[in-house]
Protein backbone atom coordinates (compact mmCIF):
# COMPACT_ATOMS: atom_id res chain seq x y z
CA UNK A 1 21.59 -39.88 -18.66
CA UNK A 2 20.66 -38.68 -15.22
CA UNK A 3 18.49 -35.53 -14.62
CA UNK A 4 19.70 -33.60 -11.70
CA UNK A 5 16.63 -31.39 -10.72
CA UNK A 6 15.82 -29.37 -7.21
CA UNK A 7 12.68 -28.86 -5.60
CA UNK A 8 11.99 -25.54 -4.27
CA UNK A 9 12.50 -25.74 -0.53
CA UNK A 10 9.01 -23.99 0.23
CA UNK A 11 8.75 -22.47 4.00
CA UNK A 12 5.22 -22.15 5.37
CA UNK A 13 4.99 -19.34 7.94
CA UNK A 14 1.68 -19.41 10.16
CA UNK A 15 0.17 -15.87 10.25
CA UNK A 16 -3.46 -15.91 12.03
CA UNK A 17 -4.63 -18.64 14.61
CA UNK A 18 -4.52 -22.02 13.84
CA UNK A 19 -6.46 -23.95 12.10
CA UNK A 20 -7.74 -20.89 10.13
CA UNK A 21 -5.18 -21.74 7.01
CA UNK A 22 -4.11 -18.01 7.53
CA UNK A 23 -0.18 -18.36 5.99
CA UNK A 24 2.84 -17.32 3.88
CA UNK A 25 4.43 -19.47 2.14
CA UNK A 26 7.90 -18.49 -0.45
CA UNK A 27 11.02 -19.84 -1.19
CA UNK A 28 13.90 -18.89 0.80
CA UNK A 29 16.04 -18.98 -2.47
CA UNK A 30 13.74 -15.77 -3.62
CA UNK A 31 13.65 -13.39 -0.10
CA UNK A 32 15.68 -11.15 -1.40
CA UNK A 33 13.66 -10.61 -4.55
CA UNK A 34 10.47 -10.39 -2.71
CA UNK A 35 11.74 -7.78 0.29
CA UNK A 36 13.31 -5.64 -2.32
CA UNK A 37 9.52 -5.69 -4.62
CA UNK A 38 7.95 -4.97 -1.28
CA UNK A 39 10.06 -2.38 0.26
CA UNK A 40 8.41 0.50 2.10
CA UNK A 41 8.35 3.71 0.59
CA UNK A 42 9.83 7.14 2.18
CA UNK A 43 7.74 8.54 4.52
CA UNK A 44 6.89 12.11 3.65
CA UNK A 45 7.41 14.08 6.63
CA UNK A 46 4.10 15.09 9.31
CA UNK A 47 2.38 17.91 8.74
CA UNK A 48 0.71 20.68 11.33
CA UNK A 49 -3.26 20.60 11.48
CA UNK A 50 -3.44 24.40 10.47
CA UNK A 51 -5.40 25.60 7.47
CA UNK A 52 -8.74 24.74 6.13
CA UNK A 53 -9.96 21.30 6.40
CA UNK A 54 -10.38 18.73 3.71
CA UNK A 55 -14.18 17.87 4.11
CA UNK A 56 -14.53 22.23 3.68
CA UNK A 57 -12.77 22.51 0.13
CA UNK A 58 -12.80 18.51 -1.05
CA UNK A 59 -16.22 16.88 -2.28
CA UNK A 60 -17.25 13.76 -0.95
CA UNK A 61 -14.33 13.48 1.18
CA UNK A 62 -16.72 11.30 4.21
CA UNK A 63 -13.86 9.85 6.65
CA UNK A 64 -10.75 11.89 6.20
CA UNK A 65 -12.98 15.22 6.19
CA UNK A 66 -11.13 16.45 9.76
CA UNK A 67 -7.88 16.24 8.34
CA UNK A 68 -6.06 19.94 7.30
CA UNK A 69 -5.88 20.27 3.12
CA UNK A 70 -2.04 19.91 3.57
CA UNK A 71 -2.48 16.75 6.17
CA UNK A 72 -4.96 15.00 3.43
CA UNK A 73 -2.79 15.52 0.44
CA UNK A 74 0.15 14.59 2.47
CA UNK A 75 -1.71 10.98 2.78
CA UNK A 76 -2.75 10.56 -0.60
CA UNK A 77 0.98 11.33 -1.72
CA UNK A 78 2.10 8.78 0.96
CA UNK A 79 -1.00 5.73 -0.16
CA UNK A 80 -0.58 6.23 -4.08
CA UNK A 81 3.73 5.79 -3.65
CA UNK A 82 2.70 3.06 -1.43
CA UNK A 83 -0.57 1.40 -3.34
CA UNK A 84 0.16 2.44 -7.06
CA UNK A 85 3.00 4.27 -7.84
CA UNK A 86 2.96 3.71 -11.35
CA UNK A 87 -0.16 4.36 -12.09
CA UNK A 88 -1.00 7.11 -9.68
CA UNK A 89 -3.99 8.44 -8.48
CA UNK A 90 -6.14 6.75 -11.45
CA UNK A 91 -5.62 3.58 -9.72
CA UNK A 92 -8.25 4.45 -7.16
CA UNK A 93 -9.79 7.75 -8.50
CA UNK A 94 -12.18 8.49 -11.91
CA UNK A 95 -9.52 12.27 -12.76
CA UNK A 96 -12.01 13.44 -14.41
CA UNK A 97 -14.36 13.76 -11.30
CA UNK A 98 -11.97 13.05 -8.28
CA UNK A 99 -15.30 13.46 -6.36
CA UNK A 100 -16.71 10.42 -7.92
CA UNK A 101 -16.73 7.20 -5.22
C-alpha cells in the first residue's frame, strides 16, 4: 500500500526590508479562511468635535483627552469591535475602575 499525502504549499510574503526576517507566511489552500477571521469591522460613522471634551469628564484619559465625549466613545466602540469583540471593554480595561491604567 501506497500513502498518497500533500505538503502544504506554504507562500512566504516579504513584509519589512530585507534581511530583517520581517514576513507572512500561510497556505494558499486556507486564504479564504484567514480574510474572512480577519475582516474589518463597520466603521461607525465620524462624529462633530462639539460638546465637552474627554480629558474634562474622563479620568486618566492622557492622549485622547482633546477628543469631544461623543468623538472618544465613538473610538472605543470602533477599537473594542475591532480588538476584542467578544470580550469587550474588559479586554483592555479593569470595569470596576475604568480609570485604572
Amino acid at each position: 500500500m501506497i500513502a498518497k499525502f500533500e505538503t502544504p504549499g506554504q507562500v512566504s510574503v516579504q513584509r519589512g526590508f530585507r534581511g530583517v526576517a520581517m514576513e507572512t507566511n500561510y497556505n494558499p489552500k486556507q486564504l479564504a479562511v484567514y480574510l474572512e477571521e480577519n475582516k474589518i469591522p463597520s466603521y461607525l460613522p465620524a462624529l462633530p468635535a462639539t460638546g465637552p471634551k474627554a480629558s474634562a469628564v474622563y479620568k486618566n484619559v492622557q492622549v485622547l483627552g482633546d477628543l469631544s465625549v461623543g468623538q472618544f466613545t465613538r473610538l472605543m466602540v470602533s477599537i473594542t469591535q475591532w480588538v476584542s469583540p467578544v470580550q469587550g471593554c474588559a479586554y483592555c480595561h479593569n470595569t470596576n475602575n475604568m480609570a485604572e491604567d
